[in-house]
N, C-alpha and C. Protein backbone atom coordinates (compact mmCIF):
# COMPACT_ATOMS: atom_id res chain seq x y z
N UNK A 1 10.29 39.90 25.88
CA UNK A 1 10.07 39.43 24.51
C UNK A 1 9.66 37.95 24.53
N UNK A 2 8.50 37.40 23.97
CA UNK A 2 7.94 36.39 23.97
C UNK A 2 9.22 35.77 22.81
N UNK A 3 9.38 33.97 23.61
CA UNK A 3 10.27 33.06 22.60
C UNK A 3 9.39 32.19 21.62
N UNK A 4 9.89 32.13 20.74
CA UNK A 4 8.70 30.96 20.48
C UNK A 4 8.67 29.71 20.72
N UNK A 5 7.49 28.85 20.53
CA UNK A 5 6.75 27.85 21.22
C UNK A 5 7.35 26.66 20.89
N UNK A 6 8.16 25.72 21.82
CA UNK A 6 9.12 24.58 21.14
C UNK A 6 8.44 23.03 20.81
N UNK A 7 7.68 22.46 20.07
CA UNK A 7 7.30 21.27 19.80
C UNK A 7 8.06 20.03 20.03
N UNK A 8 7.65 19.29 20.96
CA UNK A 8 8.89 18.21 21.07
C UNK A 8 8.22 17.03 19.81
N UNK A 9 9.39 15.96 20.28
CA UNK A 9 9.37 14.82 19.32
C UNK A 9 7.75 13.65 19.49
N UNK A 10 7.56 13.89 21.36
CA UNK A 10 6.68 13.52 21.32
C UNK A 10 5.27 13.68 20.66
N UNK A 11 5.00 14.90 20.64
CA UNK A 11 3.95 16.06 19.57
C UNK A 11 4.38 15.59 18.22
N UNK A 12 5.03 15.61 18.01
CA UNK A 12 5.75 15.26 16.35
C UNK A 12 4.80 13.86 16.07
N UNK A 13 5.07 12.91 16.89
CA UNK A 13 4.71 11.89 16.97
C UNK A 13 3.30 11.45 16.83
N UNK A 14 2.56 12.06 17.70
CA UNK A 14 1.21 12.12 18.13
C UNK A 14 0.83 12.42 17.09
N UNK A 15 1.13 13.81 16.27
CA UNK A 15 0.51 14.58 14.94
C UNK A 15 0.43 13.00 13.83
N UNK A 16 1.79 12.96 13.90
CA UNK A 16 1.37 11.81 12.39
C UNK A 16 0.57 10.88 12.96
N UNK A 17 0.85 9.94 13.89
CA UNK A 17 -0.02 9.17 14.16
C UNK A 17 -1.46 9.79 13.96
N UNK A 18 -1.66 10.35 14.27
CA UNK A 18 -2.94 10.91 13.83
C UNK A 18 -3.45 11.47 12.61
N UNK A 19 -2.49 11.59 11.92
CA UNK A 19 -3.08 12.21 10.54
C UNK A 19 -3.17 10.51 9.81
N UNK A 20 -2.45 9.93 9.90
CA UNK A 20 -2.47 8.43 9.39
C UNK A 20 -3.83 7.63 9.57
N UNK A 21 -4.01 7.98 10.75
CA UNK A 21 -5.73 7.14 11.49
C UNK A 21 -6.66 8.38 10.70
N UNK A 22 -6.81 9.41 10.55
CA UNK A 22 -7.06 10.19 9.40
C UNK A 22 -7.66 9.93 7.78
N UNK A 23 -5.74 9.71 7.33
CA UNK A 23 -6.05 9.58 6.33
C UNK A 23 -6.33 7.98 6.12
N UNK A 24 -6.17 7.03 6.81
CA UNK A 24 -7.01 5.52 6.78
C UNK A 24 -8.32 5.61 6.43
N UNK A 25 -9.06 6.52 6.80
CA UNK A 25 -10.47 6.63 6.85
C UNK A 25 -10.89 7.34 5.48
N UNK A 26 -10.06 7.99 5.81
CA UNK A 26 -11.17 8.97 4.55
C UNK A 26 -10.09 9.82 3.24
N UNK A 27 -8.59 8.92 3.57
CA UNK A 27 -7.34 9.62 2.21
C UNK A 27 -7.17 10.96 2.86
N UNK A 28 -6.72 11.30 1.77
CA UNK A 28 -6.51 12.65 2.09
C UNK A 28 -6.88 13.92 2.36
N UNK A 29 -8.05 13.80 1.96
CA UNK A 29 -9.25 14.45 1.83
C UNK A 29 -9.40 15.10 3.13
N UNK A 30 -9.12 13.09 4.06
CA UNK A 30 -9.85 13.43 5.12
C UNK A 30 -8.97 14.12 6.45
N UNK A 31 -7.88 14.55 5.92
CA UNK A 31 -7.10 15.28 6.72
C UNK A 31 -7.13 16.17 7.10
N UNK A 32 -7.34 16.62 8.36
CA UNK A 32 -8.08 18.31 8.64
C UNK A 32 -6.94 18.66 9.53
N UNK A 33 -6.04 20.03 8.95
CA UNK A 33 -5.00 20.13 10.33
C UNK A 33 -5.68 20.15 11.64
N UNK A 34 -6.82 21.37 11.37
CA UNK A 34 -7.43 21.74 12.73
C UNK A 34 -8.25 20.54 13.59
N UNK A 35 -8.88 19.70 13.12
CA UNK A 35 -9.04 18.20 13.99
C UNK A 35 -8.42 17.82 14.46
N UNK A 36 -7.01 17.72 13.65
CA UNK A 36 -6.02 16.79 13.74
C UNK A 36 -5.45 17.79 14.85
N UNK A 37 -5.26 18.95 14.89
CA UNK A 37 -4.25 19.75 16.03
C UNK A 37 -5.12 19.54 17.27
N UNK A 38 -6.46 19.89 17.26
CA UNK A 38 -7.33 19.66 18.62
C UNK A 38 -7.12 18.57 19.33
N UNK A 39 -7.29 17.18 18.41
CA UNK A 39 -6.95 16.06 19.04
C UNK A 39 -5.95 16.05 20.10
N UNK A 40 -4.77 16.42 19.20
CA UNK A 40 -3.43 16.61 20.35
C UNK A 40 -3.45 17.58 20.89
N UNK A 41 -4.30 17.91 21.34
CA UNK A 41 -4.22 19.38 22.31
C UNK A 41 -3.37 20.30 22.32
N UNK A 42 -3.12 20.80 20.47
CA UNK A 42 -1.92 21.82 20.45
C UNK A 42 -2.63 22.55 19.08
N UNK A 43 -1.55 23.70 18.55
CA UNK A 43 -2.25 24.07 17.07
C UNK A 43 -2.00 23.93 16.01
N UNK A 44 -2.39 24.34 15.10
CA UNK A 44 -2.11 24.52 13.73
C UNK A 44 -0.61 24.63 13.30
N UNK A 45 -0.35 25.63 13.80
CA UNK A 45 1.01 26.13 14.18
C UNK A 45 1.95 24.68 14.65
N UNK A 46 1.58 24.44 15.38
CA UNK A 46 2.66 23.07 15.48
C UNK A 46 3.13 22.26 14.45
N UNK A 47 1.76 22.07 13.58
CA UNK A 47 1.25 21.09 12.50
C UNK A 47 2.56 21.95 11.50
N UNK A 48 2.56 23.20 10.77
CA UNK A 48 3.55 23.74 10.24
C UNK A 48 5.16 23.90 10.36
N UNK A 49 4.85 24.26 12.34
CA UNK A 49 6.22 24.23 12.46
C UNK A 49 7.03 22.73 12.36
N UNK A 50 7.06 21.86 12.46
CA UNK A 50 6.97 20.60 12.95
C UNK A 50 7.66 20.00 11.60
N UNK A 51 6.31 20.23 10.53
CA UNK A 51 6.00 19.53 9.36
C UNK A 51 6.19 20.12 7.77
N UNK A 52 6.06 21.44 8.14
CA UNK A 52 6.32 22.62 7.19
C UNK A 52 4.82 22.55 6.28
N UNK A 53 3.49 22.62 6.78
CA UNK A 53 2.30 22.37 6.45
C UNK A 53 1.81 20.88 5.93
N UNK A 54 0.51 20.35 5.33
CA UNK A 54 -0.22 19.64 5.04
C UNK A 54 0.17 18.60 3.78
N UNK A 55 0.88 19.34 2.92
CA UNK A 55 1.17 18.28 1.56
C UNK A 55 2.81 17.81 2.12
N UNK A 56 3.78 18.03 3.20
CA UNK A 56 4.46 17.82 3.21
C UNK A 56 4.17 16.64 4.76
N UNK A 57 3.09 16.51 5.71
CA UNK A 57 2.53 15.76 6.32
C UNK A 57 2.22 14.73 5.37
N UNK A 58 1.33 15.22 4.45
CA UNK A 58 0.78 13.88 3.94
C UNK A 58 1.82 12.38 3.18
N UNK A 59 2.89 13.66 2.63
CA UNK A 59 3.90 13.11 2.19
C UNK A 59 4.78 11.55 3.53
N UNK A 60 4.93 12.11 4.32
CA UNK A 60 5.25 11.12 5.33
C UNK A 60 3.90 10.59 5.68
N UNK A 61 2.63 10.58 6.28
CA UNK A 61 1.79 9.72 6.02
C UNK A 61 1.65 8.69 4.92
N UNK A 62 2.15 9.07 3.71
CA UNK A 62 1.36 7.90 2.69
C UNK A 62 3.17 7.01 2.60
N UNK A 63 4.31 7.80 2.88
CA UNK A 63 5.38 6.74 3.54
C UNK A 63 5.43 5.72 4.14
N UNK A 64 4.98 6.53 5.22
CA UNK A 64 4.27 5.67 6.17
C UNK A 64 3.53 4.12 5.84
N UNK A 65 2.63 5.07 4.83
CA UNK A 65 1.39 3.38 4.77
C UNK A 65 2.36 2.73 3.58
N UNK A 66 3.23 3.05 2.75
CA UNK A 66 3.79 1.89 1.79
C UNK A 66 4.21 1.26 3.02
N UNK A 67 5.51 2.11 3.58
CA UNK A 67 6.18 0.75 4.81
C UNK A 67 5.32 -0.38 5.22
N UNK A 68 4.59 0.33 5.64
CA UNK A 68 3.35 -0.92 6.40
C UNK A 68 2.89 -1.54 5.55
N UNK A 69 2.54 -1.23 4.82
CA UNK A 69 1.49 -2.09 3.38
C UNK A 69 2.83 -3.34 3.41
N UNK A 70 3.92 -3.11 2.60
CA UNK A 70 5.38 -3.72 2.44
C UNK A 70 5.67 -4.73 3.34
N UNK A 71 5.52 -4.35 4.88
CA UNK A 71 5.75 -5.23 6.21
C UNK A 71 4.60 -6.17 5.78
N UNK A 72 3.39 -5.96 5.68
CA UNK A 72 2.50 -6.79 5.60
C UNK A 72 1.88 -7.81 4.71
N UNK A 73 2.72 -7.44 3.26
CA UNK A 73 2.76 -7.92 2.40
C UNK A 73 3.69 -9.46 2.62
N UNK A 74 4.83 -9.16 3.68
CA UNK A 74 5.98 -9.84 3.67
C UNK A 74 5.87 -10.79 4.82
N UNK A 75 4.12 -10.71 5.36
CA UNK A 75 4.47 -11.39 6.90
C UNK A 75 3.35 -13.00 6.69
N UNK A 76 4.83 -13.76 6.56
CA UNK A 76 4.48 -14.79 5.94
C UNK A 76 5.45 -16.02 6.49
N UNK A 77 5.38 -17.14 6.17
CA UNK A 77 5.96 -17.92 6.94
C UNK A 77 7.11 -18.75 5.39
N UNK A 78 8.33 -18.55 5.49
CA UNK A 78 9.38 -18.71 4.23
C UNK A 78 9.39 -19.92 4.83
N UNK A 79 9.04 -21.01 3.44
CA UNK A 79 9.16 -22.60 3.45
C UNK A 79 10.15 -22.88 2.57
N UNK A 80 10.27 -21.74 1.55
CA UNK A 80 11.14 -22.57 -0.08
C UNK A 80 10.21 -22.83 -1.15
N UNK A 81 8.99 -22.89 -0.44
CA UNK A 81 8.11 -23.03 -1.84
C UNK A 81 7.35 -21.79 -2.16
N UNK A 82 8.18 -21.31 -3.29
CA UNK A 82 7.92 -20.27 -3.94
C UNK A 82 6.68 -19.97 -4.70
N UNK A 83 6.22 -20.99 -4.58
CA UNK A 83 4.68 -21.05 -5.59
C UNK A 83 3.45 -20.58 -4.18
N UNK A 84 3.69 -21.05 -3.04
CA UNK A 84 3.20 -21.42 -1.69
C UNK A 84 3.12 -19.54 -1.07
N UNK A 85 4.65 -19.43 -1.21
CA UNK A 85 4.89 -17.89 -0.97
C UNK A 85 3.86 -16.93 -1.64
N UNK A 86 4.06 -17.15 -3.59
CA UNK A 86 3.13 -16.21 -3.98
C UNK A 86 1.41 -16.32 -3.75
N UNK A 87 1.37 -17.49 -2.99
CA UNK A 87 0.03 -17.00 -2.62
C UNK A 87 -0.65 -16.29 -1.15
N UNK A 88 0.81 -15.93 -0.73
CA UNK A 88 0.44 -15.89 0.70
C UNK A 88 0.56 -14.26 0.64
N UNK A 89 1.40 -14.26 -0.19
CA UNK A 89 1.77 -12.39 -0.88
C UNK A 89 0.32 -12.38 -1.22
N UNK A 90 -0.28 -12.93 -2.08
CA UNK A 90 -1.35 -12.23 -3.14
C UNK A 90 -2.61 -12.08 -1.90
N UNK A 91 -2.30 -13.21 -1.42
CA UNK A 91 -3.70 -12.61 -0.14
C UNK A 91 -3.02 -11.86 0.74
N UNK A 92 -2.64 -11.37 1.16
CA UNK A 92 -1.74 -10.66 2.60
C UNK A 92 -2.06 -9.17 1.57
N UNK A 93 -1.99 -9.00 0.14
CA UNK A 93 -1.66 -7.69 -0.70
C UNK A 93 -3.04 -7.31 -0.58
N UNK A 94 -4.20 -8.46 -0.98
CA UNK A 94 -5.48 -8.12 -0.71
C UNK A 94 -5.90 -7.66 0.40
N UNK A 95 -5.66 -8.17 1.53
CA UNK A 95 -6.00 -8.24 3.06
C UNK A 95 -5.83 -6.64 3.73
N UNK A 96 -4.50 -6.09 2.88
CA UNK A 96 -4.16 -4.91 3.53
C UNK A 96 -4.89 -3.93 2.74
N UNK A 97 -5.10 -4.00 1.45
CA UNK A 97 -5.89 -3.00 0.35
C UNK A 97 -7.33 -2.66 0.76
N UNK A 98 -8.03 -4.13 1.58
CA UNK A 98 -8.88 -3.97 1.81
C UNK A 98 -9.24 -3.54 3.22
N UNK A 99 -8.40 -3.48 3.96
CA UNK A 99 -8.37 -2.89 5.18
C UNK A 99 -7.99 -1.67 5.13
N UNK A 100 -7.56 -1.18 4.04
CA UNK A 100 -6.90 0.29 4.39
C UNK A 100 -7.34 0.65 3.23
N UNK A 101 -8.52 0.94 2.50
CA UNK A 101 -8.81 1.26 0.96
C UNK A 101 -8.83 2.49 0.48
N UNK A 102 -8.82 3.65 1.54
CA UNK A 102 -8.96 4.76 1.14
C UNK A 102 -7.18 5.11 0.85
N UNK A 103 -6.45 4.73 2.08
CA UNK A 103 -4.90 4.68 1.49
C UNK A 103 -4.32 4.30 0.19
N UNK A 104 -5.65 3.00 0.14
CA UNK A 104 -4.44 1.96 -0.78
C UNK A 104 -5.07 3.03 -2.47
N UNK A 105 -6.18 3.43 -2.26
CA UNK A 105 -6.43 3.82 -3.56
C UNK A 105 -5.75 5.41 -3.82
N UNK A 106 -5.47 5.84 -2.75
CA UNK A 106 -5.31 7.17 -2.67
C UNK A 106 -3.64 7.06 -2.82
N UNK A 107 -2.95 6.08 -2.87
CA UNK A 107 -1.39 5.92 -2.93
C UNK A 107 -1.07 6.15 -4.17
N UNK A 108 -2.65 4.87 -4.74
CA UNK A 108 -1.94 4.74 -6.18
C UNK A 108 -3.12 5.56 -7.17
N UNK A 109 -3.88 6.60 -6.58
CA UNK A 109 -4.93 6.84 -7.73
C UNK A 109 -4.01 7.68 -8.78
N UNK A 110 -4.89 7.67 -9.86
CA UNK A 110 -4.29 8.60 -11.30
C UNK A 110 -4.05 10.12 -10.54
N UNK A 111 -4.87 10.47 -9.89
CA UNK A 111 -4.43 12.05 -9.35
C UNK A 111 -3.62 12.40 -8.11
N UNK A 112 -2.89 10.93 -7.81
CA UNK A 112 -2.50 10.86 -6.96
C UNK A 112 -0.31 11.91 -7.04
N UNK A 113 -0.01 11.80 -8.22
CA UNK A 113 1.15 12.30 -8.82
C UNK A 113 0.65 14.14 -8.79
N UNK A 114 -0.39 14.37 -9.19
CA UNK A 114 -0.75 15.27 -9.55
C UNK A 114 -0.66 16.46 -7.98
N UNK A 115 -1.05 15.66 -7.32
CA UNK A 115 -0.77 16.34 -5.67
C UNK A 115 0.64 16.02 -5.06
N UNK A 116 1.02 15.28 -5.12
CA UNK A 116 2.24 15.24 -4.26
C UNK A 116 3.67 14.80 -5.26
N UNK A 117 3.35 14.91 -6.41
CA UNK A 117 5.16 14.70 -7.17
C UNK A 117 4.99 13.17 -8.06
N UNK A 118 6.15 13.46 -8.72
CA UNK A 118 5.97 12.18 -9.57
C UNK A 118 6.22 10.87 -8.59
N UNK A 119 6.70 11.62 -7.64
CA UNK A 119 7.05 10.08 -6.74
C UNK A 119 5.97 9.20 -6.33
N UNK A 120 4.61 9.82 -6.59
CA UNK A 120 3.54 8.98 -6.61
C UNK A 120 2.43 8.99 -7.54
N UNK A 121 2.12 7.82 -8.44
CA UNK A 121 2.59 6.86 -7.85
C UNK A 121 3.40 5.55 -8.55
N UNK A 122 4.45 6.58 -9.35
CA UNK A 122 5.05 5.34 -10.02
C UNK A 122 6.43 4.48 -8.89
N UNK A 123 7.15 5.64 -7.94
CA UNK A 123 7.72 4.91 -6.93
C UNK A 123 7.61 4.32 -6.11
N UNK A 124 6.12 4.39 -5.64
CA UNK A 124 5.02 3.93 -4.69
C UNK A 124 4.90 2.45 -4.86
N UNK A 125 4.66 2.40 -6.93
CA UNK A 125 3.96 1.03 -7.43
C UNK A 125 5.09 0.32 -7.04
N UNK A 126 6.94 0.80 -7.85
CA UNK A 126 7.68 -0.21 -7.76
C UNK A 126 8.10 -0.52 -5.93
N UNK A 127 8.09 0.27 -5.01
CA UNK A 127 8.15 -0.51 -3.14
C UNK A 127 7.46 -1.40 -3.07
N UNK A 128 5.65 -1.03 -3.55
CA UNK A 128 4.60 -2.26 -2.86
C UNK A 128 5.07 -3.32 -3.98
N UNK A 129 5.67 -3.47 -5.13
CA UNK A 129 5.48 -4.53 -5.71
C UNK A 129 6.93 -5.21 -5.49
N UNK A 130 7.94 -4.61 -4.69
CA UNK A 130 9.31 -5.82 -4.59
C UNK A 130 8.92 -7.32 -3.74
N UNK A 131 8.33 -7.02 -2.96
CA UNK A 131 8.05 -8.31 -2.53
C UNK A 131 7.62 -9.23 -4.05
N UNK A 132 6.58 -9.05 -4.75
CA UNK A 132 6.47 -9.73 -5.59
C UNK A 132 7.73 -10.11 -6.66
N UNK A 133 8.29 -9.16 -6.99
CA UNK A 133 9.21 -9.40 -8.07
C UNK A 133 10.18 -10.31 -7.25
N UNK A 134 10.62 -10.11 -5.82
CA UNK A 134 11.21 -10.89 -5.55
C UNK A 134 11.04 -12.62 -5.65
N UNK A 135 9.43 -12.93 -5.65
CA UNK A 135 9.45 -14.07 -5.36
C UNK A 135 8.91 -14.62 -6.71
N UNK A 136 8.48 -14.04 -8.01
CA UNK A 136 8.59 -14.29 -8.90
C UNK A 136 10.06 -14.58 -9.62
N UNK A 137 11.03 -13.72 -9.21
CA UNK A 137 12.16 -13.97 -9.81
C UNK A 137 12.80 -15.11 -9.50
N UNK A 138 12.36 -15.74 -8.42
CA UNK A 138 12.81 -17.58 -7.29
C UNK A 138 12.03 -18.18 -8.61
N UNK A 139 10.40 -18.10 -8.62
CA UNK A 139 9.78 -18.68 -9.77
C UNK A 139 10.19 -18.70 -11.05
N UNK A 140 10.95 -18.09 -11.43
CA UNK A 140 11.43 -18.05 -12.55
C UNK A 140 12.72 -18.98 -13.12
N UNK A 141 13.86 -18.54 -11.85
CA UNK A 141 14.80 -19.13 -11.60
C UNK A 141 14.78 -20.46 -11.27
N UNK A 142 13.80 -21.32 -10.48
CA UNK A 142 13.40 -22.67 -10.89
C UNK A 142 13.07 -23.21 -11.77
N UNK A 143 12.62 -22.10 -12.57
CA UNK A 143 12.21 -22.76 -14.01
C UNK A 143 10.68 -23.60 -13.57
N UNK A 144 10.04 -23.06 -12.41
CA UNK A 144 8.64 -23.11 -12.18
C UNK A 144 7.74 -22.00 -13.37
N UNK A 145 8.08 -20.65 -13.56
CA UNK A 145 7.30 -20.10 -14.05
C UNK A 145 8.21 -19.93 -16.04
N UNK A 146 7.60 -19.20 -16.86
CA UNK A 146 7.91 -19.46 -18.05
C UNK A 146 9.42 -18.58 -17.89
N UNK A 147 10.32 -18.54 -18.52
CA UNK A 147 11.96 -17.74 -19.06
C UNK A 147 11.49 -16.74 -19.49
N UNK A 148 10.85 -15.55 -18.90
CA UNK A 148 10.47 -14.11 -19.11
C UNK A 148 11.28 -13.05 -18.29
N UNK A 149 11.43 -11.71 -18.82
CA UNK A 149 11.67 -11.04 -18.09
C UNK A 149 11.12 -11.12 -16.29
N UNK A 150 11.28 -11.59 -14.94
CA UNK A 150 10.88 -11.58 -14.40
C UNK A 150 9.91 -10.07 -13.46
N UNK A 151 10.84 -9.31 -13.72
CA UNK A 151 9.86 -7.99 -13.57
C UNK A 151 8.34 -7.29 -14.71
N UNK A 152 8.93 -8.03 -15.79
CA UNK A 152 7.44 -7.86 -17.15
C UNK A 152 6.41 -8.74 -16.64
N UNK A 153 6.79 -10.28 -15.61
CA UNK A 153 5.50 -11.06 -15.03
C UNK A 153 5.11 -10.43 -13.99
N UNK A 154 5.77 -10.14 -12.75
CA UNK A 154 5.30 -9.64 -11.68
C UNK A 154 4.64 -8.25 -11.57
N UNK A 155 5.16 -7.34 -13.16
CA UNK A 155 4.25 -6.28 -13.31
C UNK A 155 2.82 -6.93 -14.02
N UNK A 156 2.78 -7.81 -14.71
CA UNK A 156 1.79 -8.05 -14.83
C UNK A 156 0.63 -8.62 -13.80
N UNK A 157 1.55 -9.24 -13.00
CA UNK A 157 0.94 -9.91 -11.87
C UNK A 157 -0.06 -8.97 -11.00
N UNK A 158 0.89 -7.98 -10.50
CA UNK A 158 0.32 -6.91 -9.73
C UNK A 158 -0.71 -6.22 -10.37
N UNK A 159 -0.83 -5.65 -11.93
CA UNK A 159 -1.53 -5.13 -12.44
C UNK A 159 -3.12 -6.10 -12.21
N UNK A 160 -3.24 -7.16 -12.67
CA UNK A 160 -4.38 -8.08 -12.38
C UNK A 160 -4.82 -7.95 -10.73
N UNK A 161 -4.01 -8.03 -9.94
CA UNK A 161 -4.26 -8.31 -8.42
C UNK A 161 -5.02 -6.54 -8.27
N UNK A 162 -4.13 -5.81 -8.44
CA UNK A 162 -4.64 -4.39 -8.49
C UNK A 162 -6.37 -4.14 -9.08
N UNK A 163 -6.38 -4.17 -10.23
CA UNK A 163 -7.49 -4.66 -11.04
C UNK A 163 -8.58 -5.01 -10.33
N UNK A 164 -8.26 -6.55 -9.82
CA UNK A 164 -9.37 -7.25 -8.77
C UNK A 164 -9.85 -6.18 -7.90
N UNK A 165 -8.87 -5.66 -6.78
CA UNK A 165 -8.97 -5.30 -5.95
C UNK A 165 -9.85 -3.76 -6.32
N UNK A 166 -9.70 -3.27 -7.31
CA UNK A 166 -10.19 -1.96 -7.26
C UNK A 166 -11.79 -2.01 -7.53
N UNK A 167 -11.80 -2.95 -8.98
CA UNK A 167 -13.20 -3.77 -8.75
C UNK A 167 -14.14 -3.66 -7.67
N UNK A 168 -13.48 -4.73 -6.87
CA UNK A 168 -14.08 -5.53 -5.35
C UNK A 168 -14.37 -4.30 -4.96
N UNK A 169 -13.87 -3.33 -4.65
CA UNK A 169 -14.48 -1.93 -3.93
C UNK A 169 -14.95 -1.15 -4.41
N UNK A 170 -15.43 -0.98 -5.73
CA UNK A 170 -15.94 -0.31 -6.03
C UNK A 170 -17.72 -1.42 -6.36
N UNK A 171 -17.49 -2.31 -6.09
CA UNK A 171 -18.99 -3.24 -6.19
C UNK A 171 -19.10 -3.36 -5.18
N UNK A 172 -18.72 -3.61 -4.14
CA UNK A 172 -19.23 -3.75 -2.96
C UNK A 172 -19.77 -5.10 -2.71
N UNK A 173 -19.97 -6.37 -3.48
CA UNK A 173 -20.41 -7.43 -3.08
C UNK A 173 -19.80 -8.66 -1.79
N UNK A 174 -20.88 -9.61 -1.24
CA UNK A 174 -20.41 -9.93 -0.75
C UNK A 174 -18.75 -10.26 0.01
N UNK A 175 -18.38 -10.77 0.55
CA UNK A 175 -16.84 -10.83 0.91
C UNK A 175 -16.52 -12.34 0.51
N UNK A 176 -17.34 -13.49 1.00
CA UNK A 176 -17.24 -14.34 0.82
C UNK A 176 -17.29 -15.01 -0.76
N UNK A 177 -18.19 -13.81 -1.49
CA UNK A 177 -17.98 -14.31 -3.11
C UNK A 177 -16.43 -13.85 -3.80
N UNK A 178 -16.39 -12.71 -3.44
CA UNK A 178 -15.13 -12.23 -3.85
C UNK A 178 -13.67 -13.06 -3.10
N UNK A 179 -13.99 -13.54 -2.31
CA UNK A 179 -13.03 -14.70 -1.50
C UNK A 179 -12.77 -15.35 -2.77
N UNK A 180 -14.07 -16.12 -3.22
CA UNK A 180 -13.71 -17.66 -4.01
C UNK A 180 -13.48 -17.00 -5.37
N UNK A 181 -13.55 -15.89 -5.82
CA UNK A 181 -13.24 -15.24 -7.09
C UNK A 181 -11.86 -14.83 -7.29
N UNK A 182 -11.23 -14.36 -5.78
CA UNK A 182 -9.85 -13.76 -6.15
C UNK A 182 -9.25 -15.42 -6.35
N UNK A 183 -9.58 -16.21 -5.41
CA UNK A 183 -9.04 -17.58 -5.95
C UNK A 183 -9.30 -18.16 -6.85
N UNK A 184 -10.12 -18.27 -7.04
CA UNK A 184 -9.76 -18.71 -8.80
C UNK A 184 -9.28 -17.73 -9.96
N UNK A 185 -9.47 -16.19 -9.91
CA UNK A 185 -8.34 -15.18 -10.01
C UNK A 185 -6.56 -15.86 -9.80
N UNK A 186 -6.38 -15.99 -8.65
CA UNK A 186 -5.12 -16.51 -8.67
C UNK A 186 -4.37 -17.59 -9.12
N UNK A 187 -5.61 -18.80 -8.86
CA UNK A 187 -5.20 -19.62 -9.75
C UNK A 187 -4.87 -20.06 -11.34
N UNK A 188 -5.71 -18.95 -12.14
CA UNK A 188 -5.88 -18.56 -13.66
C UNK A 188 -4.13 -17.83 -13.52
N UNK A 189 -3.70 -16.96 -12.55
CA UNK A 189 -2.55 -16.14 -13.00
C UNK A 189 -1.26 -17.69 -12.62
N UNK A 190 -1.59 -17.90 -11.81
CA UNK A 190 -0.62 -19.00 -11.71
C UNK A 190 -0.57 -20.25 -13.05
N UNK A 191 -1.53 -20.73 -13.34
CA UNK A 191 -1.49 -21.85 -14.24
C UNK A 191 -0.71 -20.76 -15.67
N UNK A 192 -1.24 -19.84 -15.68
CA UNK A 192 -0.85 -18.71 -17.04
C UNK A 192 0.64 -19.13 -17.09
N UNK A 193 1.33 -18.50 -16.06
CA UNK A 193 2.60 -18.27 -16.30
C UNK A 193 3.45 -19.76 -15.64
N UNK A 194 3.07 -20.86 -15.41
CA UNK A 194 3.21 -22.09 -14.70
C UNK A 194 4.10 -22.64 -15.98
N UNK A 195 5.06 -22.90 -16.28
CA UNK A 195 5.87 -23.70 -17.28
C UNK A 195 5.52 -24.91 -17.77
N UNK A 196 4.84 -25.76 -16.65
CA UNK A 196 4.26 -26.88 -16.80
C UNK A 196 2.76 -26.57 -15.79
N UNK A 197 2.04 -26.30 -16.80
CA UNK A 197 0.46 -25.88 -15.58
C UNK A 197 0.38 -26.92 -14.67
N UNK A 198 0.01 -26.62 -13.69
CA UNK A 198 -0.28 -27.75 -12.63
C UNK A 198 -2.16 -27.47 -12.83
């Protein structure tokens, strides 16, 4: 009597990694079990047993990319100056959106709930945006930015940065114009909510 076929952790491994470099490229779309099983020189069948099929892969793939998005959002050098911080967030948030755009839009698109649960992407929005609320809420608490709810600014914050960013890819223009645009973008959101504009 044939046993069946045991998948180790390493295979486990290999699969996501690979559906991730996947869905980087091309979302979700671009996820093909059967590519994705050839690659690792195993089958379909693994991909199921393993994972329990494709929407429950993707589910840990787009995990996956908040974590990372989150790490990268956060990899920054802490001085105390909280004004200094949010700009190192707002480019580091750009930097990764635009390196990973099919993720970043596919995390948070409108049909993005519609495939995989309500958990995306309204739980999605509030992970990628704690870094911000965190360092708006320092801004606040100095009494650098105005006595607002600090999560009603940093949702606003993100919403604009979001905005830009979806823009920028969907025009396609230069890099270097959109450079000096998100900055003065940032600087308009900063003087906005600045208590005393600098």
């Amino acid at each position: 009597m044939a046993h069946p076929r045991v998948y180790d952790a390493q295979l486990r491994a290999r699969l996501l990694e690979g559906a991730i470099a996947m869905a980087d490229c091309g979302g979700a779309a671009g996820v093909s079990l059967r590519a994705l099983a050839a690659d690792a020189g195993t089958s379909t069948n693994a991909i199921y047993t393993l994972f329990g099929g494709k929407e429950a892969l993707l589910r840990l793939v787009f995990r996956s990319a908040v974590d990372d998005f989150v790490a990268a959002q956060r990899a920054f050098e802490r001085t105390g100056d909280a004004l200094a911080e949010l700009s190192c967030l707002a480019h580091n948030y750009r930097r990764w959106a635009l390196r990973h755009a099919p993720l970043y839009h596919e995390m948070l698109g409108s049909h993005a709930s519609e495939r995989r649960g309500a958990e995306l992407p309204a739980k999605v929005a509030g992970a990628l945006t704690q870094p911000l609320r965190e360092v708006v809420g320092q801004l606040v608490d100095e009494g650098i930015f105005w006595h607002f709810d600090p999560s009603q600014i940093a949702s606003s914050i993100w919403m604009s940065w979001h905005g830009f960013i979806c823009l920028e890819t969907a025009q396609r223009a230069p890099r270097e114009t959109m450079d000096a645009l998100y900055q003065i973008h940032l600087d308009t959101i900063r003087r906005g909510w600045t208590h005393t504009p600098l």
